[in-house]
Protein backbone atom coordinates (compact mmCIF):
# COMPACT_ATOMS: atom_id res chain seq x y z
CA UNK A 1 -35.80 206.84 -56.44
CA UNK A 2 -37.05 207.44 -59.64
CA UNK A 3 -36.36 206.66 -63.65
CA UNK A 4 -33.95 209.88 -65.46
CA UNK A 5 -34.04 209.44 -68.71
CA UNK A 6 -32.84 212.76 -70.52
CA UNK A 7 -29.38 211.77 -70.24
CA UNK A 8 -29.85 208.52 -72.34
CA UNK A 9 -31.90 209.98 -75.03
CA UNK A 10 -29.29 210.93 -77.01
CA UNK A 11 -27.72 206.78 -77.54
CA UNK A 12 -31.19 205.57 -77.08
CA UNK A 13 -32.06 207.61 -79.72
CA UNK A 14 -28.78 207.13 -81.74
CA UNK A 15 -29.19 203.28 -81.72
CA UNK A 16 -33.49 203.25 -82.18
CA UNK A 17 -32.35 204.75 -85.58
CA UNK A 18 -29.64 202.60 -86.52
CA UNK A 19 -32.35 199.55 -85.34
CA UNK A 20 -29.47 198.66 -83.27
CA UNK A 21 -30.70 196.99 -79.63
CA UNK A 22 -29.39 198.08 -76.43
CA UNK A 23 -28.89 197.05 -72.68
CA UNK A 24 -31.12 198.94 -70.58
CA UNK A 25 -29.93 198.51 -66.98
CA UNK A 26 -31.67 199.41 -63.95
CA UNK A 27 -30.88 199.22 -60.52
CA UNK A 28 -33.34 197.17 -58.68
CA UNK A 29 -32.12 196.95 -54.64
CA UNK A 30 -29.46 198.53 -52.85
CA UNK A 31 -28.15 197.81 -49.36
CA UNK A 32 -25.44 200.32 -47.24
CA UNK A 33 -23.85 203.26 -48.93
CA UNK A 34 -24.16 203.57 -52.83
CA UNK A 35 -23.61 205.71 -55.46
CA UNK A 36 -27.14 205.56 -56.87
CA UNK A 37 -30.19 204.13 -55.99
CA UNK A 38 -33.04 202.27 -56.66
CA UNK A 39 -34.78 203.22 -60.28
CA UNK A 40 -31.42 204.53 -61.65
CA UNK A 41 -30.66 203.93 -65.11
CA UNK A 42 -28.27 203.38 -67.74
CA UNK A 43 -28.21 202.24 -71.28
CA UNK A 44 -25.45 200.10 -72.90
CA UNK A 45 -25.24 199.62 -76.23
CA UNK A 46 -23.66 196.37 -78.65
CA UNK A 47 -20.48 198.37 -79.02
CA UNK A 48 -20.02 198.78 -75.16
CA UNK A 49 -20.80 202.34 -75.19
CA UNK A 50 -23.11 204.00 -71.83
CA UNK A 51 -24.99 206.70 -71.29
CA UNK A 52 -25.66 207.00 -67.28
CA UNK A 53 -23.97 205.60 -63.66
CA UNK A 54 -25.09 203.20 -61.82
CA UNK A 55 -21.95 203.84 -59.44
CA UNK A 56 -19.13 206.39 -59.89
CA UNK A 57 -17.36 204.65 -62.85
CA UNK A 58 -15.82 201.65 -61.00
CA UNK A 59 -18.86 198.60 -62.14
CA UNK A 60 -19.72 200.07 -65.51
CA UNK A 61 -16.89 197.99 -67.39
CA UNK A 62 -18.24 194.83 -65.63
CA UNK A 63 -21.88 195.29 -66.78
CA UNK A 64 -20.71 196.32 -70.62
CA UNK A 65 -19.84 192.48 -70.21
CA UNK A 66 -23.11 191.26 -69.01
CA UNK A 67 -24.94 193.53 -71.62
CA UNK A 68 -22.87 192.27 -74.20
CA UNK A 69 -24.57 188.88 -72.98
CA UNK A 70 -28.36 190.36 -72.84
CA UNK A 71 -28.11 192.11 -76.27
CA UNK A 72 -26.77 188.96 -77.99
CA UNK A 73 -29.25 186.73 -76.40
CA UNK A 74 -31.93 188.37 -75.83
CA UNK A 75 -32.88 186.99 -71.93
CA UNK A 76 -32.61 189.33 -69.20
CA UNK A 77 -29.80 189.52 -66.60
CA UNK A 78 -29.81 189.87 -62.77
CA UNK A 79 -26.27 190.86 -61.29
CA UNK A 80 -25.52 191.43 -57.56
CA UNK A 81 -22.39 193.66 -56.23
CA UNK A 82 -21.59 192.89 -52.92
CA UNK A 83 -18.66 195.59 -51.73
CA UNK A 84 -19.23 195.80 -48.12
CA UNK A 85 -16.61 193.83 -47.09
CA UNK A 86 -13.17 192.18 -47.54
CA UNK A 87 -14.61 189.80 -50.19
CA UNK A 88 -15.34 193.06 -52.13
CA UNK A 89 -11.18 192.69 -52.87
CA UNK A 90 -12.14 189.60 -55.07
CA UNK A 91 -13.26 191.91 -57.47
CA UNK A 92 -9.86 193.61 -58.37
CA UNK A 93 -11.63 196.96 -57.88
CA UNK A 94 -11.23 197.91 -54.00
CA UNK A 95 -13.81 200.48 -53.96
CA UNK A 96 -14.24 200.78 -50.31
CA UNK A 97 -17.93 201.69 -51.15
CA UNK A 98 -19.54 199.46 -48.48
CA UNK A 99 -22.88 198.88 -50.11
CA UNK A 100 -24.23 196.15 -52.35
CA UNK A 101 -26.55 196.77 -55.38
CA UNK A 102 -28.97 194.17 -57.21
CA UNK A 103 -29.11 195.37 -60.72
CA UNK A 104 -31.33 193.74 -63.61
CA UNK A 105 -30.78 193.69 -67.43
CA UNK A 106 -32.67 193.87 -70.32
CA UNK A 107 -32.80 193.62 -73.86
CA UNK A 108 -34.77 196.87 -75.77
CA UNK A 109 -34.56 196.21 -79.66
CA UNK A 110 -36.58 196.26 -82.52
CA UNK A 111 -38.61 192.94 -81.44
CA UNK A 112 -40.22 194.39 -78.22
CA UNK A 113 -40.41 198.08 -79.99
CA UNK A 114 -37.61 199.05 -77.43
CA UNK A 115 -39.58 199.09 -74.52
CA UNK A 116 -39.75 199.76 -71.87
CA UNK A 117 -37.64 202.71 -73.34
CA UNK A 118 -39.73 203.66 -76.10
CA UNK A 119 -43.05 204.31 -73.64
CA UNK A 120 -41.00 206.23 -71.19
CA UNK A 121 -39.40 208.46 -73.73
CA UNK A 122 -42.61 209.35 -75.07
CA UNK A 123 -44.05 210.33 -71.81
CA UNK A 124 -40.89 212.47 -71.32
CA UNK A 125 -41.56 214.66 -74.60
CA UNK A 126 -45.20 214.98 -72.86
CA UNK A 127 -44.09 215.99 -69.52
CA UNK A 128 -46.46 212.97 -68.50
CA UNK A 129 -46.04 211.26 -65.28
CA UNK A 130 -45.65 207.76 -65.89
CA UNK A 131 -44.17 204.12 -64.69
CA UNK A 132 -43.18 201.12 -65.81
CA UNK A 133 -42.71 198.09 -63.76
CA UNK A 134 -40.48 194.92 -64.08
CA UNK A 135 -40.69 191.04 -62.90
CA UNK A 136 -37.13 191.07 -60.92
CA UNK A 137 -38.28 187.46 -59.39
CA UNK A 138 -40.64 184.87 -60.22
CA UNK A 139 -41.45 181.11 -59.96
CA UNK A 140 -43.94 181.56 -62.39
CA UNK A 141 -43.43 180.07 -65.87
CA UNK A 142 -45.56 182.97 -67.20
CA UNK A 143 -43.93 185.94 -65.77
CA UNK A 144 -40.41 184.86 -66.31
CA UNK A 145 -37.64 187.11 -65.41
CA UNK A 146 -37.90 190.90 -67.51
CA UNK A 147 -41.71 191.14 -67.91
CA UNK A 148 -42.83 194.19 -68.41
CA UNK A 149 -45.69 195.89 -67.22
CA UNK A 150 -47.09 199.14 -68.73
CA UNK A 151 -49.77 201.46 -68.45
CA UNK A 152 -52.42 200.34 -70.70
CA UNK A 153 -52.18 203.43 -73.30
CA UNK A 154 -48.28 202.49 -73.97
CA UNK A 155 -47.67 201.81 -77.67
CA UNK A 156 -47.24 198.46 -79.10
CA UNK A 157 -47.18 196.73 -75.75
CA UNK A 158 -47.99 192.77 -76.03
CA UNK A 159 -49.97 192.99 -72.12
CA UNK A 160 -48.90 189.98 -69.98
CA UNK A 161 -52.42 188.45 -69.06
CA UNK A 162 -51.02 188.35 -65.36
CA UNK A 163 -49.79 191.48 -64.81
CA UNK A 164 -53.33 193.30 -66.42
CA UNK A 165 -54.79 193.34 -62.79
CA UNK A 166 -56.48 195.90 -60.78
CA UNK A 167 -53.72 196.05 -58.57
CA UNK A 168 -51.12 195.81 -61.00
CA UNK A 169 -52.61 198.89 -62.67
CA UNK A 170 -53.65 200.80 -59.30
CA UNK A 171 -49.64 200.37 -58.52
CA UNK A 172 -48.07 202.10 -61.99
CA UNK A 173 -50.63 204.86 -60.94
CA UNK A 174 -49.71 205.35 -57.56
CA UNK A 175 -46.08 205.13 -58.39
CA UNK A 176 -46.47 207.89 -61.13
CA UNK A 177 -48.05 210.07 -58.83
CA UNK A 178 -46.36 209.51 -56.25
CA UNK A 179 -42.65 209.82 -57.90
CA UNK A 180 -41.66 206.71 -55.52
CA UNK A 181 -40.64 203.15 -56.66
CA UNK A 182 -42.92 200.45 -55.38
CA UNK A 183 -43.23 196.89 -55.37
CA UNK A 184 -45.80 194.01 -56.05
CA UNK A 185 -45.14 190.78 -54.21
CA UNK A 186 -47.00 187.66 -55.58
CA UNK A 187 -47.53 184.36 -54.39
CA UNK A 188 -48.51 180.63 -54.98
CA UNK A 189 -46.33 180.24 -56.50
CA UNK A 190 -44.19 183.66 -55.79
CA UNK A 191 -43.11 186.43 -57.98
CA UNK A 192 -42.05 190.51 -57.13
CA UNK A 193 -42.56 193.59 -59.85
CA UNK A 194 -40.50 196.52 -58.98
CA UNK A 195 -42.58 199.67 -60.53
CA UNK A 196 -40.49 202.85 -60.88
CA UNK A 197 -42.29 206.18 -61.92
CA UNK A 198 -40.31 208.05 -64.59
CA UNK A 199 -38.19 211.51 -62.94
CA UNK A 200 -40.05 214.35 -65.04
CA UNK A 201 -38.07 217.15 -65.30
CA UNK A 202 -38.18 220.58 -63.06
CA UNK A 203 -39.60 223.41 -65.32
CA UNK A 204 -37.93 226.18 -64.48
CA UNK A 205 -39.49 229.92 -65.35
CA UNK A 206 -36.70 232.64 -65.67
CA UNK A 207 -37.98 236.41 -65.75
CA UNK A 208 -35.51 238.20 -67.39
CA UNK A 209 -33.53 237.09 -70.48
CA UNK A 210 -30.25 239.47 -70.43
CA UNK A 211 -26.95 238.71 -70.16
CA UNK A 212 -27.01 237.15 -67.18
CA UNK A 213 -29.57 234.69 -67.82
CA UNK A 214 -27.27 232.87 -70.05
CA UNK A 215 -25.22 231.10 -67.24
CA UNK A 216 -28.24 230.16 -65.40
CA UNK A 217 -29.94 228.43 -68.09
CA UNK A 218 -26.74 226.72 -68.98
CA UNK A 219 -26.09 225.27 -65.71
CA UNK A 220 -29.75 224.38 -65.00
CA UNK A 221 -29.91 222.27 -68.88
CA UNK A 222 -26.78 220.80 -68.10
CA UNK A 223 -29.03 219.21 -65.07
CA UNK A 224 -31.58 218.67 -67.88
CA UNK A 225 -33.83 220.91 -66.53
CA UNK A 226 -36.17 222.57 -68.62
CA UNK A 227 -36.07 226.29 -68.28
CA UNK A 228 -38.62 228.90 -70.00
CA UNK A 229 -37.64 232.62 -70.25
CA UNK A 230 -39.63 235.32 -70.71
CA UNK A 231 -38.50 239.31 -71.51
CA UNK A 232 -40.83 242.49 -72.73
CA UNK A 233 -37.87 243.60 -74.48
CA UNK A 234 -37.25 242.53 -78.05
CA UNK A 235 -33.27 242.49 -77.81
CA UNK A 236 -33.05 240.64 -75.20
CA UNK A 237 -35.98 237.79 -75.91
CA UNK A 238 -33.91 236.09 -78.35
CA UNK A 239 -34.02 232.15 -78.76
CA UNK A 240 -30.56 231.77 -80.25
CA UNK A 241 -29.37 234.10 -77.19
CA UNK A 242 -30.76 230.52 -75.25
CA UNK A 243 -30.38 227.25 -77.58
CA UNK A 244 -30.66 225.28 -74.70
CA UNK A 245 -33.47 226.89 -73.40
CA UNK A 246 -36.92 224.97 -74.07
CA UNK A 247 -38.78 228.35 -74.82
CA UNK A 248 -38.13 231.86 -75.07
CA UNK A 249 -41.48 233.92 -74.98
CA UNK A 250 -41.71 238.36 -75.92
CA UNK A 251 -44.33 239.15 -73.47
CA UNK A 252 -45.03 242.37 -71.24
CA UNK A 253 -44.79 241.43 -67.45
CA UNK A 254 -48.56 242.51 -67.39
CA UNK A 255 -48.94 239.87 -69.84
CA UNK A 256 -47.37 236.61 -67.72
CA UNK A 257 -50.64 234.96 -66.95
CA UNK A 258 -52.33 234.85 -70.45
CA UNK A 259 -48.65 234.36 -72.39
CA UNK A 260 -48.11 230.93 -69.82
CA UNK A 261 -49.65 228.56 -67.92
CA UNK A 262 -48.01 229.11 -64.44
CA UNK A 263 -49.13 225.73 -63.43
CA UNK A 264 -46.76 224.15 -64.85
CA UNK A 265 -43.49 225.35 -63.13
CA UNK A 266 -41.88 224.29 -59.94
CA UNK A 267 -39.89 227.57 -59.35
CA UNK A 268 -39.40 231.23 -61.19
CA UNK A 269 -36.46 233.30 -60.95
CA UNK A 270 -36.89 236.98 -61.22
CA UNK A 271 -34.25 239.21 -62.82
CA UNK A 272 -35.25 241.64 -65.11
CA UNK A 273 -32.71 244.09 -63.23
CA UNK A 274 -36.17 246.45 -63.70
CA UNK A 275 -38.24 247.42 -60.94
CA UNK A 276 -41.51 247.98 -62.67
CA UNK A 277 -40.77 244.62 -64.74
CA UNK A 278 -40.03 242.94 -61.70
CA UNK A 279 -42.81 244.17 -59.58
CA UNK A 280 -45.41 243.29 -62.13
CA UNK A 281 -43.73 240.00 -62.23
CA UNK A 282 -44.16 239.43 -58.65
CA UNK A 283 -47.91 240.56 -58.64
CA UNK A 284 -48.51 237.69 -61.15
CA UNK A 285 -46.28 234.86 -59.45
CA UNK A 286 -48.31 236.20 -56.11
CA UNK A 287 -51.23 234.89 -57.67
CA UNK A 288 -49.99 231.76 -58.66
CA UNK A 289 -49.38 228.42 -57.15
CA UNK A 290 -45.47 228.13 -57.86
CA UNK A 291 -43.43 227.42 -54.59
CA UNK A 292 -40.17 228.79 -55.29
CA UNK A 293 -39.90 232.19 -56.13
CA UNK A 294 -36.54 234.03 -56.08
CA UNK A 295 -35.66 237.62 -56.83
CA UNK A 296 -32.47 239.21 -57.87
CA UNK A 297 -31.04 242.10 -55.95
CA UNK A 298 -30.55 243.15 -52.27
CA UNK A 299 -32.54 243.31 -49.51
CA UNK A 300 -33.42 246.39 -49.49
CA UNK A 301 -35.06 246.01 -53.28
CA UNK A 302 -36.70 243.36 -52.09
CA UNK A 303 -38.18 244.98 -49.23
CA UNK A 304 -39.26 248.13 -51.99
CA UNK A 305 -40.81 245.65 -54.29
CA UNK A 306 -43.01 243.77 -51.54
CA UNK A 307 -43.81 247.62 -49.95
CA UNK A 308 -45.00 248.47 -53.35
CA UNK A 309 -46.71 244.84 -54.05
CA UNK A 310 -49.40 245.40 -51.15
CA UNK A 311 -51.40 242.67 -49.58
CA UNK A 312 -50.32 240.33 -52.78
CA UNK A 313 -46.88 240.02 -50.94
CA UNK A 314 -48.84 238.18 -48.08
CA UNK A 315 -49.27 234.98 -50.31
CA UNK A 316 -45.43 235.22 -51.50
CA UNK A 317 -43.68 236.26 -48.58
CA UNK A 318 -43.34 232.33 -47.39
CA UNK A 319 -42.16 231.37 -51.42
CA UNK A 320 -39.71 234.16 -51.67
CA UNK A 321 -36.47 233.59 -51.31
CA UNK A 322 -34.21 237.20 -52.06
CA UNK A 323 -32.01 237.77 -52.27
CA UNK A 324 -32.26 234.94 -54.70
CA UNK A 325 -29.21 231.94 -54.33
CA UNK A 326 -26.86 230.46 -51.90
CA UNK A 327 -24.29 232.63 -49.99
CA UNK A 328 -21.24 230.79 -51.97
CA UNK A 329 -19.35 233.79 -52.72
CA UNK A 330 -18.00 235.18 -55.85
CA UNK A 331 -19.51 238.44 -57.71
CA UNK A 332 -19.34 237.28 -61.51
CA UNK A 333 -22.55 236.48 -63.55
CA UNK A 334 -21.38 232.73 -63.80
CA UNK A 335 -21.18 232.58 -59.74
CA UNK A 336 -24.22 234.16 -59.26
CA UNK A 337 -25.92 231.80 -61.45
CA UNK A 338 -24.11 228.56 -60.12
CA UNK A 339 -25.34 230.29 -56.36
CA UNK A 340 -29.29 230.26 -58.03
CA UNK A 341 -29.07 227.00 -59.20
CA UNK A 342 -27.48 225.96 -56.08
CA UNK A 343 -30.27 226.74 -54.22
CA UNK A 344 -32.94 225.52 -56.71
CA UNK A 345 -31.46 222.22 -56.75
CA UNK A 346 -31.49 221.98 -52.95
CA UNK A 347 -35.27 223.28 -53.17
CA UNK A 348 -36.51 220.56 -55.86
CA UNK A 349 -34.22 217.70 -53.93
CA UNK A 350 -35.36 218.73 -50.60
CA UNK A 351 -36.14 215.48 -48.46
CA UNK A 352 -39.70 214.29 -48.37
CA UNK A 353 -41.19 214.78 -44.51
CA UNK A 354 -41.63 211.91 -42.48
CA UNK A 355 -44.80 210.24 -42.72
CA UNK A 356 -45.47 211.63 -46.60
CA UNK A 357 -46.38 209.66 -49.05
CA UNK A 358 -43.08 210.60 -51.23
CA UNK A 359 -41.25 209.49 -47.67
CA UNK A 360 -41.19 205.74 -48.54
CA UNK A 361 -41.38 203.15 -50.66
CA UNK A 362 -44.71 202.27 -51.41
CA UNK A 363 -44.99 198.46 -50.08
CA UNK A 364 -48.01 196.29 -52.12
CA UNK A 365 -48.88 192.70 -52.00
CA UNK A 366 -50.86 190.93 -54.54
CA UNK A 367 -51.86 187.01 -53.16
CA UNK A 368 -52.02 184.69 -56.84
CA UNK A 369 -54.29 181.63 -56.94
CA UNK A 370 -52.26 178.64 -57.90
């Protein structure tokens, strides 16, 4: 329940150039089974072109329509999809999806600086946890429909006097460190802000840059991941081997902790197909704070390699997972990456425990004086 933006860079981007405005749409509410949910994005721009789905194709030719609307116009748009039953037929689509979604639309051009894109797309190149919330009801006359609140450090952002509260603020911080969407309910008279964090991405730490890397950091930046590799061998720690890869680092496995800050990855990968490369990788992960870490190879490697690693392989027995990747079958370097990434996915996705603060959506009421 979260803001992605990676995907809509490129258009956003594209159309910030041309100082052409867009449609940024985001889904606000959903009820029953959808295809997204709340905080999803997409981006439409004057031509009718997208970036992003807000459901699996089937509503995205309806809301070019309504952002054709927004962009000429300039005043935001709510829209409301009810398909959960047979009135959904009314539609001409027949989707059988048997969920409703309450999606809002607004204008980001060269008069508002194209925000709330242009603040969240700047915290992406930072890797900085953000959010950004929006007035998606109000009674007021001055928090009308689209008002944006940021965090105060956001670029040319015009603050709305009634959204620069305390609580206001304490919200767009929770949310961003949370990674939940929230919401700020208003009264006297009454008014809601849904707050959405912006999705950073995983950064993902591959030991081992041969051949086999390639497929792995392919299918992980095709999730817009952003994947680091790191090789002691010269022929093999080659950034044009990895274009999509967000670094490529020559460093001894000795080396790991000085050459990178560990802290900043979710998960490492280990396959240097080496044993004394991977076992002085796995002394240095051991000391580190990373979650995930998965090895390359066969049990019985593994059980060599944590033999050899001491009492270090205490703290990473309960991160390791090796053989490394999902038991999906196939023997080729492209399944054995898909099988990695598999599993990785499943590991950064995995459900929040009940009771956690990342379990819900963070409920917040604000009481206004008339």
């Amino acid at each position: 329940m979260e803001a992605s933006l990676g995907p809509l860079l490129p258009l956003f981007e594209r159309e910030r150039a041309a100082r052409r405005a867009l449609a940024l749409v985001m889904l606000v509410h959903t009820a029953g089974s959808t295809y997204r949910k709340p905080g999803a994005l997409m981006l439409i721009a004057a031509n009718g072109e997208y970036s992003g789905l807000l459901s699996g194709g089937c509503l995205e030719s309806d809301l070019r329509e309504h952002a054709r609307a927004v962009i000429l116009s300039g005043d935001p748009r709510a829209v409301h999809y009810d398909l959960r039953g047979p009135d959904e037929l009314l539609w001409g689509l027949g989707l059988g999806c048997e969920g409703a979604m309450h999606i809002l639309l607004l204008r980001a051009g060269p008069e508002n600086d194209w925000q709330p894109l242009a603040h969240l797309a700047g915290a992406l190149a930072a890797h900085a946890a953000t959010a950004i919330g929006v007035v998606t009801e109000s009674a007021r006359a001055d928090l009308p429909l689209g008002t944006l609140a940021l965090p105060s450090y956001a670029p040319s952002h015009r603050a709305t006097p009634a959204l620069e509260t305390p609580a206001v603020r304490a919200a767009l911080a929770q949310c961003a460190a949370d990674g939940q969407v929230g919401w700020i309910e208003g009264h006297a008279p009454s008014w809601k802000l849904f707050v959405v964090p912006l999705s950073l991405p995983p950064r993902i730490l591959v030991l081992g840059a041969g051949p086999d890397a390639a497929p792995l950091v392919d299918f992980a930046t095709r999730l817009n991941w952003k994947v680091t590799l790191v090789d002691h061998r010269p022929a093999y720690a080659v950034a044009a081997h990895f274009p999509a890869a967000e670094r490529v680092i020559l460093a001894r496995p000795d080396a790991l902790p000085r050459a990178l800050d560990l802290a900043h990855f979710c998960a490492a990968v280990v396959m240097s197909h080496y044993l004394p490369s991977d076992l002085a990788y796995l002394r240095a992960l051991a000391e580190s704070a990373i979650p995930y870490v998965g090895l390359l190879g066969p049990a019985v490697r593994r059980e060599k390699l944590l033999s050899q690693l001491g009492a270090a392989a205490h703290s990473l027995r309960t991160r390791l997972h090796a053989p490394v990747g999902l038991p999906l079958g196939g023997r080729t370097p492209e399944s054995i990456a898909l099988a990695i990434v598999a599993e990785l996915h499943a590991f950064v996705h995995r459900p929040a425990t009940p009771g956690s603060a990342a379990a819900a959506v963070n409920p917040l009421t604000v009481s206004q004086p008339v």
